[in-house]
Protein backbone atom coordinates (compact mmCIF):
# COMPACT_ATOMS: atom_id res chain seq x y z
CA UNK A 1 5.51 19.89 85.60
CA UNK A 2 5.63 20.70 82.00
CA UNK A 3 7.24 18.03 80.48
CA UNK A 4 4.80 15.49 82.28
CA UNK A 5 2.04 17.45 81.07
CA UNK A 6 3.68 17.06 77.48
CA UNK A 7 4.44 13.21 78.31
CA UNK A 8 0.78 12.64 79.26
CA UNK A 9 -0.56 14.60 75.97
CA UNK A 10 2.04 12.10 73.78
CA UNK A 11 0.13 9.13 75.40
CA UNK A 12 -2.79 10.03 74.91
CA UNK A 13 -2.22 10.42 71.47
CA UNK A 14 -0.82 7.09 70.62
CA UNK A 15 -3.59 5.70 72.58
CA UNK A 16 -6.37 6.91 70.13
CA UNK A 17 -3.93 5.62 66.75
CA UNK A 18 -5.80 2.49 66.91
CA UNK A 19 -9.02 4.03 65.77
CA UNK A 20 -7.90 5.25 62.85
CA UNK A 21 -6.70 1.84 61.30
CA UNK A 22 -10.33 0.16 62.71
CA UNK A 23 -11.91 3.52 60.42
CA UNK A 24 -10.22 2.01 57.61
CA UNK A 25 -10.59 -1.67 58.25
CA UNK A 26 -14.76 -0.71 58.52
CA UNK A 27 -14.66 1.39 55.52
CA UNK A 28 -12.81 -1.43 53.25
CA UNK A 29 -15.15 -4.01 54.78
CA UNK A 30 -18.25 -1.17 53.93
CA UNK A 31 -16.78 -0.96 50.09
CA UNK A 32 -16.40 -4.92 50.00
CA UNK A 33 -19.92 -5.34 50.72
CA UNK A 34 -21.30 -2.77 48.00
CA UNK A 35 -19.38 -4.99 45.14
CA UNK A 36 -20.60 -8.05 46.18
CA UNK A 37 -24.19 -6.88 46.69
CA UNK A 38 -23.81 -4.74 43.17
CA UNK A 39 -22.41 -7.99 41.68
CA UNK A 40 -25.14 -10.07 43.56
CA UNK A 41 -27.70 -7.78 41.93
CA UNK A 42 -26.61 -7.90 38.10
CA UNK A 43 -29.24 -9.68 35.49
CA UNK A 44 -28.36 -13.25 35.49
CA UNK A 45 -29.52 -14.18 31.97
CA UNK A 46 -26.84 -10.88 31.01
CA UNK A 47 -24.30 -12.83 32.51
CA UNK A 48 -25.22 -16.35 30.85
CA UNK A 49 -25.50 -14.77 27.76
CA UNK A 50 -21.84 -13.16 28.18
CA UNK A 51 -20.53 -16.63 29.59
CA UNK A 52 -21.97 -18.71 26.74
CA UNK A 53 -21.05 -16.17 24.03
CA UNK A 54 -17.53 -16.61 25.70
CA UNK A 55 -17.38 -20.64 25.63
CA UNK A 56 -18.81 -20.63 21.90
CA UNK A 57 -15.82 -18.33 21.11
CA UNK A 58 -13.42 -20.56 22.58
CA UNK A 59 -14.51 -23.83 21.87
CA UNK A 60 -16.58 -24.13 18.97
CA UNK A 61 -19.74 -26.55 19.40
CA UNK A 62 -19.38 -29.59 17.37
CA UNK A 63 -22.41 -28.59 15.77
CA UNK A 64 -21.05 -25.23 14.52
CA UNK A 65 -18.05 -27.27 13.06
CA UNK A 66 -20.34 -29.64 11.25
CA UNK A 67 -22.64 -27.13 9.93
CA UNK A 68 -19.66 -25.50 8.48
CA UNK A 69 -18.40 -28.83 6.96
CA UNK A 70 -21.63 -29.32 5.26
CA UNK A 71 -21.87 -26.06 3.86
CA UNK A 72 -17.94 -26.07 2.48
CA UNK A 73 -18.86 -29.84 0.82
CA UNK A 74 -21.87 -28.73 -1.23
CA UNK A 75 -20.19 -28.06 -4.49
CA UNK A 76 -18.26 -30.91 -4.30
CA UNK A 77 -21.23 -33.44 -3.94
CA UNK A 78 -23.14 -31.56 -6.65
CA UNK A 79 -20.32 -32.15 -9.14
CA UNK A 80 -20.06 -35.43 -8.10
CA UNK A 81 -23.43 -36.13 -8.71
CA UNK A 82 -23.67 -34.22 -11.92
CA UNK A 83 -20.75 -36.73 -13.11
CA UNK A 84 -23.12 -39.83 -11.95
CA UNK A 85 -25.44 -38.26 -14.62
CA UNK A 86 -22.81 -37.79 -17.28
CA UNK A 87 -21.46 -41.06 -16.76
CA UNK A 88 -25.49 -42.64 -17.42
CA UNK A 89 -26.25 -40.83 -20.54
CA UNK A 90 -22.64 -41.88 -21.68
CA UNK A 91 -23.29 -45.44 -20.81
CA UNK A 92 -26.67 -45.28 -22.62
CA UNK A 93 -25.18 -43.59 -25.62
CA UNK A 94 -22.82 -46.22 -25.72
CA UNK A 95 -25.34 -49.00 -25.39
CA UNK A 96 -27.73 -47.51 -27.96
CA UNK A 97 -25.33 -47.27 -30.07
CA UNK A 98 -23.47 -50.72 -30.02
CA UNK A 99 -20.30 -49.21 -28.88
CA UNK A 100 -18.96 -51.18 -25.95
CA UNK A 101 -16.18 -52.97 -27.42
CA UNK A 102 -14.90 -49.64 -28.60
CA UNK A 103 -15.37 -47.60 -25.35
CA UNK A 104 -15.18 -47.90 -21.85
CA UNK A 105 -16.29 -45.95 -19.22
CA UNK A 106 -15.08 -46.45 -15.39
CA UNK A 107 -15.70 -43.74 -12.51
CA UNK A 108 -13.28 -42.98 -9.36
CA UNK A 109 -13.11 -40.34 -6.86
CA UNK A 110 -11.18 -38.30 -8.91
CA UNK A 111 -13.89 -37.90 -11.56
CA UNK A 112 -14.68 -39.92 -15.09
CA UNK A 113 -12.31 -42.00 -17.77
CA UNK A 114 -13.17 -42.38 -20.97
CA UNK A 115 -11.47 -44.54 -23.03
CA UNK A 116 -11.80 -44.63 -26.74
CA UNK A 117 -10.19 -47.11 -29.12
CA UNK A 118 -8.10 -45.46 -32.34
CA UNK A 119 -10.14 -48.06 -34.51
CA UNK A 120 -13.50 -46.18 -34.09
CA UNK A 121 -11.31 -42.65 -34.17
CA UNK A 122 -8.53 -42.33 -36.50
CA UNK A 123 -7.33 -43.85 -39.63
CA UNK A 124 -4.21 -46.12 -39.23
CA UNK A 125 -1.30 -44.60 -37.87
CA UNK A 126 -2.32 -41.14 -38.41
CA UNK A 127 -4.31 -38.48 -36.50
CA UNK A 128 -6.78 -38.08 -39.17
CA UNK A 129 -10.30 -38.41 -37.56
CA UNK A 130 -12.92 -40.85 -38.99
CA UNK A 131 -15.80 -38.36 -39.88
CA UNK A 132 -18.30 -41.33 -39.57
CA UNK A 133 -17.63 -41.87 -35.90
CA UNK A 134 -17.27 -38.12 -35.23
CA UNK A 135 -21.04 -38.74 -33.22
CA UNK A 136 -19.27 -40.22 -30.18
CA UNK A 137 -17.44 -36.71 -29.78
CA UNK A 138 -20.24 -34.42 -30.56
CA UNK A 139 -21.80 -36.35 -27.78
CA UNK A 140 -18.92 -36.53 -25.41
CA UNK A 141 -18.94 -32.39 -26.29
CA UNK A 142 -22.84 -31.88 -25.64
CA UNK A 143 -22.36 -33.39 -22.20
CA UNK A 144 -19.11 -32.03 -21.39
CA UNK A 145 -20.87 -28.67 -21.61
CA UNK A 146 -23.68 -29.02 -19.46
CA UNK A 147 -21.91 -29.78 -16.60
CA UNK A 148 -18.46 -27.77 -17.30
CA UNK A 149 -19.39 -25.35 -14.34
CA UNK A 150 -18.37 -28.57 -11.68
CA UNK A 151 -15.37 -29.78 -13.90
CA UNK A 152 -11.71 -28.47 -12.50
CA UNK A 153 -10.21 -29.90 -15.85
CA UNK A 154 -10.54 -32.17 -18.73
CA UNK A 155 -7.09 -34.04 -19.46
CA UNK A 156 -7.43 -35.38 -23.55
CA UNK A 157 -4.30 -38.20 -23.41
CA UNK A 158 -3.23 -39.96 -26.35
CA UNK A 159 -1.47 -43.80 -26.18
CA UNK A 160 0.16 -46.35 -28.48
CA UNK A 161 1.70 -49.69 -28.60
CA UNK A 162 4.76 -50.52 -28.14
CA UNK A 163 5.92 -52.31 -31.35
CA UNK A 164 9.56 -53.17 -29.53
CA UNK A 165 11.01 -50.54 -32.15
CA UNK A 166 13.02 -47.96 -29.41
CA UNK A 167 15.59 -46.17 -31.81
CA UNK A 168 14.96 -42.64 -31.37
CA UNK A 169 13.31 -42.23 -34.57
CA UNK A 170 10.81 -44.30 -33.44
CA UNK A 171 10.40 -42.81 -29.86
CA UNK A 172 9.65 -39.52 -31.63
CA UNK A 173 7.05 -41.22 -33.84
CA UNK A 174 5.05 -42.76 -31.02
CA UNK A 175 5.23 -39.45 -29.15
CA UNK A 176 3.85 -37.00 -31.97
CA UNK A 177 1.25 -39.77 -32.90
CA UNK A 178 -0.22 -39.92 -29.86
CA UNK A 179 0.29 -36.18 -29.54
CA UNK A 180 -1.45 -35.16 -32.40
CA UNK A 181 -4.28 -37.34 -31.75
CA UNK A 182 -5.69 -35.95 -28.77
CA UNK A 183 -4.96 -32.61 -30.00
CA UNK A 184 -7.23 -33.99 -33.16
CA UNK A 185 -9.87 -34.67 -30.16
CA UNK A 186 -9.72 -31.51 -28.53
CA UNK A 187 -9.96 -29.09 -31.58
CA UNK A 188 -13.16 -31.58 -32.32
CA UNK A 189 -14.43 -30.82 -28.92
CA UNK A 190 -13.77 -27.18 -29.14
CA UNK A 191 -15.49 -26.85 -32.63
CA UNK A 192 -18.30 -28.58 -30.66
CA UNK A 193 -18.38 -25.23 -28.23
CA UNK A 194 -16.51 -26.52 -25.32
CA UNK A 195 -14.25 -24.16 -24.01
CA UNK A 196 -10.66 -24.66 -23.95
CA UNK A 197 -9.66 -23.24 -20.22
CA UNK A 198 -9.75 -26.53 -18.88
CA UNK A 199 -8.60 -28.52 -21.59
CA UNK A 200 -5.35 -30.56 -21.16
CA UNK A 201 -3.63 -32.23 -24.01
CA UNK A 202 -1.10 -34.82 -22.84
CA UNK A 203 0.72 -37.26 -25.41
CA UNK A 204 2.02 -40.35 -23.91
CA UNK A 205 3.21 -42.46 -26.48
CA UNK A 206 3.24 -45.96 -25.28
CA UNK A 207 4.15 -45.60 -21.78
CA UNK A 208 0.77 -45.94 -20.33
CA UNK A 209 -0.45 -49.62 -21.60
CA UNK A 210 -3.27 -51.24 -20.36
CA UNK A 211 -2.94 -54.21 -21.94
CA UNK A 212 -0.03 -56.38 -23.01
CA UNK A 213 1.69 -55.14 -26.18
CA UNK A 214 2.88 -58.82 -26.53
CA UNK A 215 -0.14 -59.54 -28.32
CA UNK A 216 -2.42 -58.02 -31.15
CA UNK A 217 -5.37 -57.39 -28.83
CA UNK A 218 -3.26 -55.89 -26.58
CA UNK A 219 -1.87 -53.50 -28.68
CA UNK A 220 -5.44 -52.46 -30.06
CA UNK A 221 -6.37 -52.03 -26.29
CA UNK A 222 -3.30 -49.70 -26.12
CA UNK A 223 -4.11 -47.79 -28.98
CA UNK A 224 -6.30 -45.29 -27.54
CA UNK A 225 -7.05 -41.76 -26.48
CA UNK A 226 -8.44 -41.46 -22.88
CA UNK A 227 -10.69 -38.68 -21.82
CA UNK A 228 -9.88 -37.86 -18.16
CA UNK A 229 -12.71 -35.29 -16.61
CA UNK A 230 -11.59 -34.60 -12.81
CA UNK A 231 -14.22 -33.24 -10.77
CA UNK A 232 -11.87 -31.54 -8.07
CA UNK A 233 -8.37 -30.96 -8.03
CA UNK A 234 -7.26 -32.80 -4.68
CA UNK A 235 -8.81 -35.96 -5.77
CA UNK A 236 -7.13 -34.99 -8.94
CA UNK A 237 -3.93 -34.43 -7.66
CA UNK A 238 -3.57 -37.65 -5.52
CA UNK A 239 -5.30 -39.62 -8.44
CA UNK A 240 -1.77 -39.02 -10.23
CA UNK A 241 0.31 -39.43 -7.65
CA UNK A 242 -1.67 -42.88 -6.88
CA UNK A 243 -1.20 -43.80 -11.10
CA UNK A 244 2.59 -42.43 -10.91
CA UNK A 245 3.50 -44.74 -7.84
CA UNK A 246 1.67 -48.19 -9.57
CA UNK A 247 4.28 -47.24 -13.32
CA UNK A 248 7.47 -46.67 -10.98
């Protein structure tokens, strides 16, 4: 009699299990419903504030980028524009002055050439400057320094002709002449008050022509020292490498 009582106690038991899982399955269900009815309840303008601030994070509005364009190409334009203005007081200079067989002026994006003739510069074949054309310079200088803030550098490059003479002692000739002349320039424009951290001297004898050296005119055209005043060094940079590719 006492192990069926025990037997019916033992089924009894397992009878009742199935209330404690259905406990748990209503509490989980209970919990479940809190969250969603907590998350149901939150501010919505929080959460599209947290969402957008998320997305703008992620993926930049076009806008944004732009803005930020615009803002990084501001000193560029203004020393582009402050070149458009050097290269009109130049050109009026040079009008006023009956100088445009003597100098040229031509613009590009990597800034402003000026190219001036050894005739109005230098007595023949020497770097000796002509004191009675020294004006050109002192004017190059005065505008040179109001608008040195938006130059990146100021290359000074002195050219000859090629008189078909290529012994070495001749090389050497062409090279120091047209050396020393545009160092002749630049201690001119630095006695004028331009400052020589950006100041380039470059002496290229006659391997930069832009003319024929077959002819006298030609030569004379060659015969020159070339102001070069870059407004930013990328434009700079592939300015050269565009010249370097046309002389190979």
């Amino acid at each position: 009699m006492r192990r069926s009582h025990e037997e019916e106690e033992e089924k009894e038991g397992k009878s009742e299990r199935w209330l404690l899982t259905y406990s748990d399955m209503i509490t989980l269900l209970l919990a479940l419903f809190i969250i969603m009815y907590g998350m149901s309840a939150v501010d919505s303008t929080k959460v599209q504030s947290l969402s957008q601030g998320l997305e703008e994070a992620l993926n930049p509005s076009k806008e944004h980028v732009q803005n930020q364009t615009s803002k990084e190409e501001v000193p560029s334009g203004n020393g582009t524009s402050k070149l458009d203005e050097m290269v009109g007081e130049l050109d009026e200079y040079i009008t006023d002055h009956n100088l445009e067989s003597s100098v040229t002026l031509s613009k590009s994006d990597a800034g402003v050439s000026i190219q001036l003739k050894d005739s109005i510069l230098f007595h023949p074949n020497t770097a000796e400057l002509l004191q009675k054309q020294a004006p050109i310079l002192t004017e190059i200088s005065n505008i040179l320094k109001s608008i040195y803030k938006t130059v990146d550098h100021v290359s000074i490059i002195g050219n000859t002709a090629d008189l078909g003479n290529r012994d070495h002692a001749n090389e050497i000739d062409a090279y120091e002449l047209s050396s020393k002349r545009a160092v002749a320039v630049l201690s001119l424009l630095m006695k004028n008050g331009v400052k020589p951290d950006k100041l380039i001297v470059e002496g290229h004898s006659h391997y930069s022509p832009i003319a024929t050296n077959k002819t006298q005119e030609g030569r004379a055209k060659n015969r020159r020292v070339e102001i070069m005043i870059y407004n930013d060094s990328i434009n700079a940079m592939a300015s050269k490498a565009k010249e370097n590719e046309k002389k190979q």
